[in-house]
N, C-alpha and C. Protein backbone atom coordinates (compact mmCIF):
# COMPACT_ATOMS: atom_id res chain seq x y z
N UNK A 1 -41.51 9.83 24.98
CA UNK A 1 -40.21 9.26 24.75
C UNK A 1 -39.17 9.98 25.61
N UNK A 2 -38.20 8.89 26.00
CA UNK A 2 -37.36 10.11 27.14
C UNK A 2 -36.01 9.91 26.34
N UNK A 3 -35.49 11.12 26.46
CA UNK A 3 -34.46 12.24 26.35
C UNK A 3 -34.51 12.31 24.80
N UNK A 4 -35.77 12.87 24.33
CA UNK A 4 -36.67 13.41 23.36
C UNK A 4 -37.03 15.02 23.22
N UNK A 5 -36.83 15.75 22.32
CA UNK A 5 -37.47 16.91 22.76
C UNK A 5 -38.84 16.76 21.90
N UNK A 6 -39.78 16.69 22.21
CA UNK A 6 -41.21 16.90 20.98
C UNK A 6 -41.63 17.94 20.67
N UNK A 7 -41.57 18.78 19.64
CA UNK A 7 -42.11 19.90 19.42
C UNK A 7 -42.99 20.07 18.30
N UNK A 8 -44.35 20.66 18.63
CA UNK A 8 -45.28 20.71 17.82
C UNK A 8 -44.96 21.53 16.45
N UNK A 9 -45.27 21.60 15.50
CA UNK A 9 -45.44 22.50 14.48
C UNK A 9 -46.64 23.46 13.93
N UNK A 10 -47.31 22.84 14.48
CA UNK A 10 -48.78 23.56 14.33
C UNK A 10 -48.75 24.86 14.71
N UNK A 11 -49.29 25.97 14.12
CA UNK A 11 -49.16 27.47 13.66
C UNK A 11 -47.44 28.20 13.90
N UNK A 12 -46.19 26.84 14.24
CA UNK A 12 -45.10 27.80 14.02
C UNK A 12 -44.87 28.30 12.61
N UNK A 13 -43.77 29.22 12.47
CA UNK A 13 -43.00 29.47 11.44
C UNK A 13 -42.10 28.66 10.71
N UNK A 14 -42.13 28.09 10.24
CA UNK A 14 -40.84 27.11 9.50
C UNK A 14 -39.41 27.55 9.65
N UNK A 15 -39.25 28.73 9.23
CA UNK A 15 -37.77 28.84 9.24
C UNK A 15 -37.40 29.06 10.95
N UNK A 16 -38.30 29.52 11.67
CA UNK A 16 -37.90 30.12 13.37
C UNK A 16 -37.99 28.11 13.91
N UNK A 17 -38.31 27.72 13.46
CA UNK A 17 -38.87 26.04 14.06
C UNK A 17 -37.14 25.16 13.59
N UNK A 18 -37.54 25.76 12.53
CA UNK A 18 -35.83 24.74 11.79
C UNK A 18 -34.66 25.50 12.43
N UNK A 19 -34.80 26.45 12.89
CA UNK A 19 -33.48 27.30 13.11
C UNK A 19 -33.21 26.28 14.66
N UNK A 20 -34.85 26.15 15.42
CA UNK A 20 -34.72 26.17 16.95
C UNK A 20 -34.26 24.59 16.85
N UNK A 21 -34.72 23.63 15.94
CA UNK A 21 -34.74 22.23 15.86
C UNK A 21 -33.12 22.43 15.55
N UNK A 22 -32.52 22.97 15.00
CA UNK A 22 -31.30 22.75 14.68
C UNK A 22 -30.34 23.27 15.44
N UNK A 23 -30.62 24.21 16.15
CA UNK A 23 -29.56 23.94 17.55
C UNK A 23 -29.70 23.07 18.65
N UNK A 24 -30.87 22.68 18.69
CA UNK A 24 -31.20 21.36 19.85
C UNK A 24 -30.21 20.24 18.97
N UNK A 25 -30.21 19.90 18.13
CA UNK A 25 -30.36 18.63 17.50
C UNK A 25 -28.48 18.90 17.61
N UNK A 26 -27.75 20.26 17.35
CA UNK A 26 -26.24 20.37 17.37
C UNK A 26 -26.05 20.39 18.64
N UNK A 27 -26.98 20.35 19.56
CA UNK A 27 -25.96 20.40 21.21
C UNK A 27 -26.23 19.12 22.11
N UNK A 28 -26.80 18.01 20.58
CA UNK A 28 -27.09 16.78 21.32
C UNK A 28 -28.33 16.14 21.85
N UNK A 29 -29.14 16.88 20.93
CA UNK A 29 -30.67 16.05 21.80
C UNK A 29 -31.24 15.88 20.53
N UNK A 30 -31.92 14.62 21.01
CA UNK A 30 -32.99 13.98 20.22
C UNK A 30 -33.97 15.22 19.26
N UNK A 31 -34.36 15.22 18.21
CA UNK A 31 -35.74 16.25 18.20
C UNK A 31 -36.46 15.52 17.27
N UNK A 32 -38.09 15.64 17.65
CA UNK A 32 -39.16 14.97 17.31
C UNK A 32 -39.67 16.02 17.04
N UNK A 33 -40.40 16.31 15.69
CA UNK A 33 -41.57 17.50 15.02
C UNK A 33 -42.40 16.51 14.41
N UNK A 34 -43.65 16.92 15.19
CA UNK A 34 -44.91 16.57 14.59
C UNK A 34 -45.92 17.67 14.02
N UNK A 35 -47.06 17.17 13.08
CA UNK A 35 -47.65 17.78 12.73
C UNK A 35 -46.70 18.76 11.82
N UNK A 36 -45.90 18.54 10.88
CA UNK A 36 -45.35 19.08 9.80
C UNK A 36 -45.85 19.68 8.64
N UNK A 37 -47.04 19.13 8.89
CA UNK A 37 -47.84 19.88 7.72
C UNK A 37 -48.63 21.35 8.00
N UNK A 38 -48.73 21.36 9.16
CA UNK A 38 -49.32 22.50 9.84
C UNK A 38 -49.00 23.57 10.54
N UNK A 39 -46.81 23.83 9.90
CA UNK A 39 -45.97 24.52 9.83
C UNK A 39 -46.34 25.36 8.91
N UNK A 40 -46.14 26.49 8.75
CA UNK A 40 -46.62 28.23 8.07
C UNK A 40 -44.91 28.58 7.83
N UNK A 41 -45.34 29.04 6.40
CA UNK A 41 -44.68 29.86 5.78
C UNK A 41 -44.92 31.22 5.17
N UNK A 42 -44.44 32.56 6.25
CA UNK A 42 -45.15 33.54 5.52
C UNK A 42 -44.89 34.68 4.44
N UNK A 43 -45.76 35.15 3.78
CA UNK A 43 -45.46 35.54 2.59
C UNK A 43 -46.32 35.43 1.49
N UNK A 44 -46.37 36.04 0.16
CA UNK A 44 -47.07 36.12 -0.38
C UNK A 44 -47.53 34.86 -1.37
N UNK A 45 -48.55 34.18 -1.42
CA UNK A 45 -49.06 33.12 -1.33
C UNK A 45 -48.02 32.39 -2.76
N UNK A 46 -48.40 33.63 -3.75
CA UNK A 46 -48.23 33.23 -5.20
C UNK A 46 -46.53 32.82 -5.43
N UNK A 47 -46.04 34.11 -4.89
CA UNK A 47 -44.44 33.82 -4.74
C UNK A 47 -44.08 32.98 -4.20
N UNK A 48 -44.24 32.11 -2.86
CA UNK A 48 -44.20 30.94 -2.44
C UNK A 48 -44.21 29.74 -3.30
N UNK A 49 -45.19 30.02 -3.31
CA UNK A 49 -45.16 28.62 -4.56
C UNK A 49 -44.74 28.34 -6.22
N UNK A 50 -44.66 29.96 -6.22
CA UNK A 50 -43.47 29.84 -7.76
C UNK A 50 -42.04 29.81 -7.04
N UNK A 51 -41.67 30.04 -5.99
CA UNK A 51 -40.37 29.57 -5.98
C UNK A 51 -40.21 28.23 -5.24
N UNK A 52 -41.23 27.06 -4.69
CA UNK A 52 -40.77 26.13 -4.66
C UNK A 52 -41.43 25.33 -5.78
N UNK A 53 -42.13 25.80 -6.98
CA UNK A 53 -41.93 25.02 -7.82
C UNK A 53 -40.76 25.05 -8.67
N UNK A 54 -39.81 26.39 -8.54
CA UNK A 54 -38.83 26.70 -9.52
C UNK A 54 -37.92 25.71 -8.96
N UNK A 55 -38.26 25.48 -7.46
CA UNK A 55 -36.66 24.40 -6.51
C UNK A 55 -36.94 23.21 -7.13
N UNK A 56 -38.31 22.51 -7.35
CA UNK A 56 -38.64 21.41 -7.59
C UNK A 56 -38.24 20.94 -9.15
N UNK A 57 -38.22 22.03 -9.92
CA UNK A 57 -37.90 21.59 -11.38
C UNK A 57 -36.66 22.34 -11.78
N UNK A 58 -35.58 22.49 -10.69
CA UNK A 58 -34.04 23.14 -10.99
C UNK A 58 -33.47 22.17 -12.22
N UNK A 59 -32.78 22.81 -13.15
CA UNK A 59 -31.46 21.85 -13.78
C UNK A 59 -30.21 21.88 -13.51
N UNK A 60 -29.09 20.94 -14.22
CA UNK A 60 -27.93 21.76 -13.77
C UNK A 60 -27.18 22.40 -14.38
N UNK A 61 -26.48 23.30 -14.17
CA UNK A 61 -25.89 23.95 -14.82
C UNK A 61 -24.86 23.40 -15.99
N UNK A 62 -23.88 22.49 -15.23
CA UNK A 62 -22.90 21.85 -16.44
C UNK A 62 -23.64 21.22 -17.46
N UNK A 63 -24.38 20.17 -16.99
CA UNK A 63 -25.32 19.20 -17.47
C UNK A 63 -26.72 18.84 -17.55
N UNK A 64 -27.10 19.98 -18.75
CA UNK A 64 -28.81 20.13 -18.36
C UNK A 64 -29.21 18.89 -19.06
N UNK A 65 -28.97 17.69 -19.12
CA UNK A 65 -29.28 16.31 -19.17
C UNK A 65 -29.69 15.83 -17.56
N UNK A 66 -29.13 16.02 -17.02
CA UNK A 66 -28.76 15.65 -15.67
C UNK A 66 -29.79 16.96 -14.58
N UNK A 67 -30.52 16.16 -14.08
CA UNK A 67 -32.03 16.75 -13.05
C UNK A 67 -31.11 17.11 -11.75
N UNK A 68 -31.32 18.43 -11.02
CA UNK A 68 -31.08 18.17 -9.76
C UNK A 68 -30.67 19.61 -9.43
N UNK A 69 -30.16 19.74 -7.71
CA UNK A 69 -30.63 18.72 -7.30
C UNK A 69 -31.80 18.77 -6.61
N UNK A 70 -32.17 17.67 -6.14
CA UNK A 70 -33.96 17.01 -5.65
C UNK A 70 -34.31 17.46 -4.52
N UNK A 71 -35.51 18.72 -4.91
CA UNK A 71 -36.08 18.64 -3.67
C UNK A 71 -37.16 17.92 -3.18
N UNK A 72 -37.94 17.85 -1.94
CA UNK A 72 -38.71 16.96 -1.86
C UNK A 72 -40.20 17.92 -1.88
N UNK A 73 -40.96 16.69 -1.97
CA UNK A 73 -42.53 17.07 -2.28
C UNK A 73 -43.35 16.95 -0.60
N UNK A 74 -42.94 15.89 0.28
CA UNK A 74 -43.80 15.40 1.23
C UNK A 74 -43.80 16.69 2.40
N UNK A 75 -44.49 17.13 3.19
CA UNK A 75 -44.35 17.87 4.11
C UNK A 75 -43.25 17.87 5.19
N UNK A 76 -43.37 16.44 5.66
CA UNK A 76 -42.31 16.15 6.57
C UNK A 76 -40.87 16.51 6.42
N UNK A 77 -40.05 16.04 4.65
CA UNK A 77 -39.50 15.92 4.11
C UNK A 77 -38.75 17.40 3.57
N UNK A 78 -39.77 18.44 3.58
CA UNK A 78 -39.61 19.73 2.92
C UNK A 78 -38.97 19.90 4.29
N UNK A 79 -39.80 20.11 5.63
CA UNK A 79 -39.24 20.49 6.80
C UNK A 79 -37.54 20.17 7.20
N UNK A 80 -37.56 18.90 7.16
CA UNK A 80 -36.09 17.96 7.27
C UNK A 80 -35.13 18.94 6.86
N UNK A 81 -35.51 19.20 5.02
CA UNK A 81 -34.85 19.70 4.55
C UNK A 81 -34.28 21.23 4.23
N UNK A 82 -35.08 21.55 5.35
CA UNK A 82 -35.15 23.14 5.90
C UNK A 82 -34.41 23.22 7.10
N UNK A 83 -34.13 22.28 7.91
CA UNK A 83 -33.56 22.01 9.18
C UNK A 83 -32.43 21.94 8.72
N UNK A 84 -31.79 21.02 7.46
CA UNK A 84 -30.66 20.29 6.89
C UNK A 84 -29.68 22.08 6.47
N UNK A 85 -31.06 22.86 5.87
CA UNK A 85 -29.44 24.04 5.08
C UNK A 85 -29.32 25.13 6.69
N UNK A 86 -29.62 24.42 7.35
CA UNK A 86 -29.50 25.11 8.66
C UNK A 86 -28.40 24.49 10.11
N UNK A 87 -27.61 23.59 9.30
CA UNK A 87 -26.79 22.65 10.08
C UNK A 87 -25.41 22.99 9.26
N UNK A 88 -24.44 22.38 9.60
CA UNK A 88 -23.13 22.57 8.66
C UNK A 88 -23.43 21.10 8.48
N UNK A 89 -23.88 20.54 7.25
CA UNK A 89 -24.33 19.44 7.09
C UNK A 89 -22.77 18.38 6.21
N UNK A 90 -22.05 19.15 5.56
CA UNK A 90 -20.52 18.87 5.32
C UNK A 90 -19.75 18.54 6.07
N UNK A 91 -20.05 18.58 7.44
CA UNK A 91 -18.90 18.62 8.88
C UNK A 91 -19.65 17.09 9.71
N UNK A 92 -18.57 16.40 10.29
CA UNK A 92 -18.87 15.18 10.33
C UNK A 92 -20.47 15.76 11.79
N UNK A 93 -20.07 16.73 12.26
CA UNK A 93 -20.86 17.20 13.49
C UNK A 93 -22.28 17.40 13.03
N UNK A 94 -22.41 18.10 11.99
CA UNK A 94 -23.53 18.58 11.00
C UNK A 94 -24.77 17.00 10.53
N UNK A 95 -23.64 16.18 9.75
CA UNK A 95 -24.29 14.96 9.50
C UNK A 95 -24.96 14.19 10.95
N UNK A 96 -24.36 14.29 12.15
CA UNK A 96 -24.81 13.39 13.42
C UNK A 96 -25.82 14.36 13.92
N UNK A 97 -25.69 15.30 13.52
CA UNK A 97 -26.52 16.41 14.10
C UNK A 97 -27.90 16.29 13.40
N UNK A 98 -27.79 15.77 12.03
CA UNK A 98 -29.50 15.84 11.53
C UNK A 98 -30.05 14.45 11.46
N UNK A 99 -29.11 13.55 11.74
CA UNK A 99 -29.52 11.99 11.93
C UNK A 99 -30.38 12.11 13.27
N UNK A 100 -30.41 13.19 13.60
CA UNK A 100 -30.87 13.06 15.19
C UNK A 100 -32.53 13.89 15.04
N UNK A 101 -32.60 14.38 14.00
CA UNK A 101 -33.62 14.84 13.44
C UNK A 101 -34.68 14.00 12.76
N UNK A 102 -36.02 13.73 13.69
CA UNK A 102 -36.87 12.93 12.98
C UNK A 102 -38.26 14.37 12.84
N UNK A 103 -39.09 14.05 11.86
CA UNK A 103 -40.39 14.85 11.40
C UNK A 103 -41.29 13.74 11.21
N UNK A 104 -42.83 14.11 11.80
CA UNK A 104 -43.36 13.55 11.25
C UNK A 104 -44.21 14.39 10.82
N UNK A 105 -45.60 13.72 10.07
CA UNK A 105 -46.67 14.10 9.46
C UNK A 105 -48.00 13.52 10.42
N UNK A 106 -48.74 14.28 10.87
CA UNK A 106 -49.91 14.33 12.35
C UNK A 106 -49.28 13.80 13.46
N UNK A 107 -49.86 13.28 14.28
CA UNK A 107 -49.20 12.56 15.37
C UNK A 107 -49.32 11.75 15.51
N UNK A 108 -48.44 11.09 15.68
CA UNK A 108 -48.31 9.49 16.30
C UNK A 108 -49.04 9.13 17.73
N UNK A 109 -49.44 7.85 17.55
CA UNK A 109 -50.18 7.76 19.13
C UNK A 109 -49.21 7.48 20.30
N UNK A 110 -49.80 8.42 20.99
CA UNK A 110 -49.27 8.21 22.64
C UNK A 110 -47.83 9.17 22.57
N UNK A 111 -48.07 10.12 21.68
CA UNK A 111 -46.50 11.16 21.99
C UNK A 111 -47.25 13.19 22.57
N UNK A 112 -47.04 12.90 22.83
CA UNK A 112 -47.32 14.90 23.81
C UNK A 112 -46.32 15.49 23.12
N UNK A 113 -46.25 16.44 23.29
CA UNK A 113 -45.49 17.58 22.63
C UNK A 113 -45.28 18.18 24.06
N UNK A 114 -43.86 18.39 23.78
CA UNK A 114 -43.28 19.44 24.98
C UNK A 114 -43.11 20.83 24.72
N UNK A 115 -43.14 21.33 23.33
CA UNK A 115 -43.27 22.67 22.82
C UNK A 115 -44.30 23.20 22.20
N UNK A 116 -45.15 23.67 22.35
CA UNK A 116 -46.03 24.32 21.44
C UNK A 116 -46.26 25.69 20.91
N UNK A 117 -46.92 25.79 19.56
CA UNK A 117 -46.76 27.26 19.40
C UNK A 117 -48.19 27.95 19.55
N UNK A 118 -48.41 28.79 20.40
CA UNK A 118 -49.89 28.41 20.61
C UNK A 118 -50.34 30.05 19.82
N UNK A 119 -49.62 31.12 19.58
CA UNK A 119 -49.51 32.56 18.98
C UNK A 119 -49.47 31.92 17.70
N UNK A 120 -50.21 32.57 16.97
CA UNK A 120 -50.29 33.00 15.45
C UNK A 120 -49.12 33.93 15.27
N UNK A 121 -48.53 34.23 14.01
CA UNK A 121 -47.69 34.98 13.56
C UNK A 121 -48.52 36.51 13.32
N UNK A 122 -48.25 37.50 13.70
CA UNK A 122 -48.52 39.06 13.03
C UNK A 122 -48.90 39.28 11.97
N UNK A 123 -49.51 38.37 10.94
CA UNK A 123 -49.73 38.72 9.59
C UNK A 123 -50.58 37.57 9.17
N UNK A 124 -51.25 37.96 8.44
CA UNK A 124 -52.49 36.88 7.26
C UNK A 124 -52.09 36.81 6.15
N UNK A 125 -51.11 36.80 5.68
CA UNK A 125 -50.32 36.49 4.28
C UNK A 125 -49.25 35.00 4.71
N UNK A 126 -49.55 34.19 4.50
CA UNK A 126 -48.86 32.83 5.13
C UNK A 126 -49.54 31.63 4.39
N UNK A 127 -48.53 30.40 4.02
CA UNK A 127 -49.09 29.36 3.43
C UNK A 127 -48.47 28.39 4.35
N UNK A 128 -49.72 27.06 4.62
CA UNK A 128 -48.91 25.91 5.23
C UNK A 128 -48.01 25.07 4.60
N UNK A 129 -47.18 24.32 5.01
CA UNK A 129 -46.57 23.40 4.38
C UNK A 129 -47.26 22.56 3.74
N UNK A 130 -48.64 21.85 4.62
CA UNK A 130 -48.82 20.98 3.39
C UNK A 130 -49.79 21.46 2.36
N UNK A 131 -50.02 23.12 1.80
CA UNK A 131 -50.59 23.19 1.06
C UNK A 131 -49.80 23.20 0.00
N UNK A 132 -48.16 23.65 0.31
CA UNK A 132 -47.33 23.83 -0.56
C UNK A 132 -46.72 22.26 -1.43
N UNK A 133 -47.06 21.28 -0.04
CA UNK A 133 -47.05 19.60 -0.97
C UNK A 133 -48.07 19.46 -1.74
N UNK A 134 -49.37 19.89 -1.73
CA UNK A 134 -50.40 19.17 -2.50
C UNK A 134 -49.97 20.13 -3.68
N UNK A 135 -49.82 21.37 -3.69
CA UNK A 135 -49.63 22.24 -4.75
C UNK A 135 -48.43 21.39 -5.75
N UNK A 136 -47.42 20.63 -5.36
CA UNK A 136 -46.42 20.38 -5.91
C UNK A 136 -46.17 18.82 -6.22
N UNK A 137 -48.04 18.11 -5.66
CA UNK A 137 -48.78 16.88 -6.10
C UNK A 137 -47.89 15.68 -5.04
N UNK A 138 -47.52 16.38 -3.20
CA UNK A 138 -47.65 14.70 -3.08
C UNK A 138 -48.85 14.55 -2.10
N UNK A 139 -48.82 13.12 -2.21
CA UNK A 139 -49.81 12.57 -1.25
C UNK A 139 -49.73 12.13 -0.25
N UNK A 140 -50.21 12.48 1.10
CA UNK A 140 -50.00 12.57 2.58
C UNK A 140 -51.24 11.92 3.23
């Protein structure tokens, strides 16, 4: 796709990937992440996933009638939304800035990746994204 940036996700870091997707995406370029599920989060397996189940079942404070707010379950979706608290998403610049943000889940046919992460991270304590969706029951 032209004037696209494609960047793989496969063995990056999530938060170093959302940080990099989110200044491309604020200085005006397209960004395409594939393979979202095969983004790493590192850290200790158990804690990981008690704190995004604690995000997933938050209440609210005024109104513990009232659920929220919603995080998501899908891989793609978790990513997005890792990119999103990494934008000034309140500022009209912020909102155009993550509309410009697409994720997917494996790859689509006929797209290359112009970035890849081809280094493992320094450590064996790390969970993927989509183990952290199936853990939190969606289906991909």
């Amino acid at each position: 796709m032209e004037g696209m940036v494609v960047i793989d996700a496969k063995n990056a870091v999530a938060g170093r990937l959302a940080s990099y997707a989110a200044k491309l995406a604020l200085s005006g370029e397209e960004v395409l992440i594939i393979n979202a599920e095969k983004a790493i989060i590192t850290g200790n397996r158990d804690y990981i996933f008690k704190k995004f189940l604690q995000r997933r079942h938050r209440k609210s404070i005024s109104n513990p009638r009232r659920m929220g707010p919603k995080y998501p379950r899908r891989p793609d979706e978790i990513l997005r939304r890792m990119i999103r608290g990494m934008l000034p998403y309140k500022k009209a610049k912020g909102r155009q800035a993550f509309k410009r943000v697409k994720v997917t889940v494996g790859t689509p046919e006929g797209i290359t990746p112009d970035i890849t992460y081809t280094k493992m991270p320094n450590t064996h304590k790390f969970v993927t994204i989509g183990e952290i969706s199936r853990f939190l029951g969606a289906k991909f």
